[in-house]
C-alpha atoms as a PDB file:
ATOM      1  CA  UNK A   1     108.919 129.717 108.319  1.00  0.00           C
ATOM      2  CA  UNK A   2     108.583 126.083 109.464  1.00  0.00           C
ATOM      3  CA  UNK A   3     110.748 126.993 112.260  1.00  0.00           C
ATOM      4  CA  UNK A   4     108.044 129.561 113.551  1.00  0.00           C
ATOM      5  CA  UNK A   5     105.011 126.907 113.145  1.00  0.00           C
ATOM      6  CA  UNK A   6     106.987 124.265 114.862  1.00  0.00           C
ATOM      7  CA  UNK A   7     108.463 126.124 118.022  1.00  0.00           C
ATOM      8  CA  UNK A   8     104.630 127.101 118.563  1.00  0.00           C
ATOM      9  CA  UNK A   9     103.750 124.128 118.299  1.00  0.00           C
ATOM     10  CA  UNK A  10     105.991 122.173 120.595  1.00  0.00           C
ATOM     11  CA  UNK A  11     104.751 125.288 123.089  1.00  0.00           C
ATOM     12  CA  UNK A  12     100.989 124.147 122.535  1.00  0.00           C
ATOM     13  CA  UNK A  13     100.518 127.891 121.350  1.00  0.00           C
ATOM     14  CA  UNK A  14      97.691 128.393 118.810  1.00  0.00           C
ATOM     15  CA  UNK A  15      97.875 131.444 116.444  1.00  0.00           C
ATOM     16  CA  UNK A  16      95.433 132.916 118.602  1.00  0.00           C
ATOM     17  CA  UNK A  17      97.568 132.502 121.775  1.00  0.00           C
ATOM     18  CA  UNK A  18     100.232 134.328 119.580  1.00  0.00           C
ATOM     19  CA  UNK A  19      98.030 137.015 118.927  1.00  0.00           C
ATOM     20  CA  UNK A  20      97.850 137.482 122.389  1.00  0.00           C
ATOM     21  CA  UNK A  21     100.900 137.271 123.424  1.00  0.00           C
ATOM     22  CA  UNK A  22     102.365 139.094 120.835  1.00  0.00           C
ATOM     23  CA  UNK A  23      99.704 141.914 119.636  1.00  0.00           C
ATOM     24  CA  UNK A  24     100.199 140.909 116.308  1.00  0.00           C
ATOM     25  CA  UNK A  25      96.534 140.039 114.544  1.00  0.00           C
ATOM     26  CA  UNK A  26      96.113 136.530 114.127  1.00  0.00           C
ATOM     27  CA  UNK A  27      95.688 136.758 110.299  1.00  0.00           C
ATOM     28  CA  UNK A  28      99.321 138.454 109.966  1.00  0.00           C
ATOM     29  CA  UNK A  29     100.680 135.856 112.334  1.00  0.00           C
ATOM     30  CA  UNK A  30      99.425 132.784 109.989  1.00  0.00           C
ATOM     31  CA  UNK A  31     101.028 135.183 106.920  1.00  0.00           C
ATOM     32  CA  UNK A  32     104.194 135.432 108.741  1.00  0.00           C
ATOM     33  CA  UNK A  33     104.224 132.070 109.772  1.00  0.00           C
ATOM     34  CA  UNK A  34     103.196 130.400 105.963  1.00  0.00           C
ATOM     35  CA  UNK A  35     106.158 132.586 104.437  1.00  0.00           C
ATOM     36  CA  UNK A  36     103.542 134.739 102.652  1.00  0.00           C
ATOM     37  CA  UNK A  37     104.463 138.405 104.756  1.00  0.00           C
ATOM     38  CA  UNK A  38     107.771 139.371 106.471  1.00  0.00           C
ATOM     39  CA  UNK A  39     108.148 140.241 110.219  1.00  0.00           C
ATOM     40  CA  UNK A  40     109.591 143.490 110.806  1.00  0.00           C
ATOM     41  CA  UNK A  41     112.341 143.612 113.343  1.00  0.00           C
ATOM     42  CA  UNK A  42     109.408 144.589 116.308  1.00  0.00           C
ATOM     43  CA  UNK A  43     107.843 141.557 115.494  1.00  0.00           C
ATOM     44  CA  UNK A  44     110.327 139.396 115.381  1.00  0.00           C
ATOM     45  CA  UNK A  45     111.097 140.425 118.847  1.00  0.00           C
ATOM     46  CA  UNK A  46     108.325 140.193 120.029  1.00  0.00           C
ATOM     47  CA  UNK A  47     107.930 136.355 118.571  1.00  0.00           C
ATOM     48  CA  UNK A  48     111.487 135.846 120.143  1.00  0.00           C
ATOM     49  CA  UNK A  49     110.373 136.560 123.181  1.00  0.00           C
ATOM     50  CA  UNK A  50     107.045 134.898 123.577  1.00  0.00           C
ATOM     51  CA  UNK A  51     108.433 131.706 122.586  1.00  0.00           C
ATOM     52  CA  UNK A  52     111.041 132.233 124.381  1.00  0.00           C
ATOM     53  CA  UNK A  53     113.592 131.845 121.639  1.00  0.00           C
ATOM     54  CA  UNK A  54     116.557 133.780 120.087  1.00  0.00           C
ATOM     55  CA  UNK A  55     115.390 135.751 117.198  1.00  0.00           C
ATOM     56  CA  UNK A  56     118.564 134.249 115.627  1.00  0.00           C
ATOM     57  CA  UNK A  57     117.083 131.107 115.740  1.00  0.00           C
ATOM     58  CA  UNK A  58     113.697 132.371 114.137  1.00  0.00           C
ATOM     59  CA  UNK A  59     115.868 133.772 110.909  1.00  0.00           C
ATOM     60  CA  UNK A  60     117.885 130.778 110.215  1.00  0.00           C
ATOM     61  CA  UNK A  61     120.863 131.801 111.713  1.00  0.00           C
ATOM     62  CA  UNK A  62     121.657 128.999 114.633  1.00  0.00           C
ATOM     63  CA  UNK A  63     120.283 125.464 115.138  1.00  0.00           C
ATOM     64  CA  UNK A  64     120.087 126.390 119.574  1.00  0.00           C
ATOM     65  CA  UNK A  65     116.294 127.364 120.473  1.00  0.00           C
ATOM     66  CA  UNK A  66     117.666 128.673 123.983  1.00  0.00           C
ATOM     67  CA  UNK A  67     117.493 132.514 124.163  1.00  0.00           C
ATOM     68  CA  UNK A  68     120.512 134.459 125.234  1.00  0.00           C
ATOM     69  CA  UNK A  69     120.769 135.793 128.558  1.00  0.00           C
ATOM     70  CA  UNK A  70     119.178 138.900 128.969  1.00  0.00           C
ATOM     71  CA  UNK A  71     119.820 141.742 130.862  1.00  0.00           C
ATOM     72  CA  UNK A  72     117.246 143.760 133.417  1.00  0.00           C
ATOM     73  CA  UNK A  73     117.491 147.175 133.351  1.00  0.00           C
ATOM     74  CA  UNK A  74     116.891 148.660 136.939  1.00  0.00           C
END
């Protein structure tokens, strides 16, 4: 989960900026992010999007931090 602790790092995010951000409790959030719990797929969303990142990128999957486009629903 290096990838996680890094990326919120270079954002100057602290765990408890996550927390915010995210509504996932600051103690899960340092479990997640030390390898010691799994995200479910809501969380890893939710992650995605408040660092701005692809959750692709979170899991390993691609080397590119950029999100994808996304769409607006009207």
């Amino acid at each position: 989960m290096s990838r996680l602790k890094d990326l919120r790092k270079e954002r100057g995010y602290t765990q408890i900026k996550m927390q915010h951000l995210t509504g996932i409790d600051q103690s899960d959030y340092s479990k997640i992010e030390n390898g010691k719990r799994y995200y479910t797929f809501e969380q890893c969303r939710k992650i995605a999007l408040a660092l701005n990142t692809s959750m692709d990128y979170l899991a390993g999957l691609t080397d590119e931090k950029k999100p994808y486009p996304r769409h607006i629903s009207k």
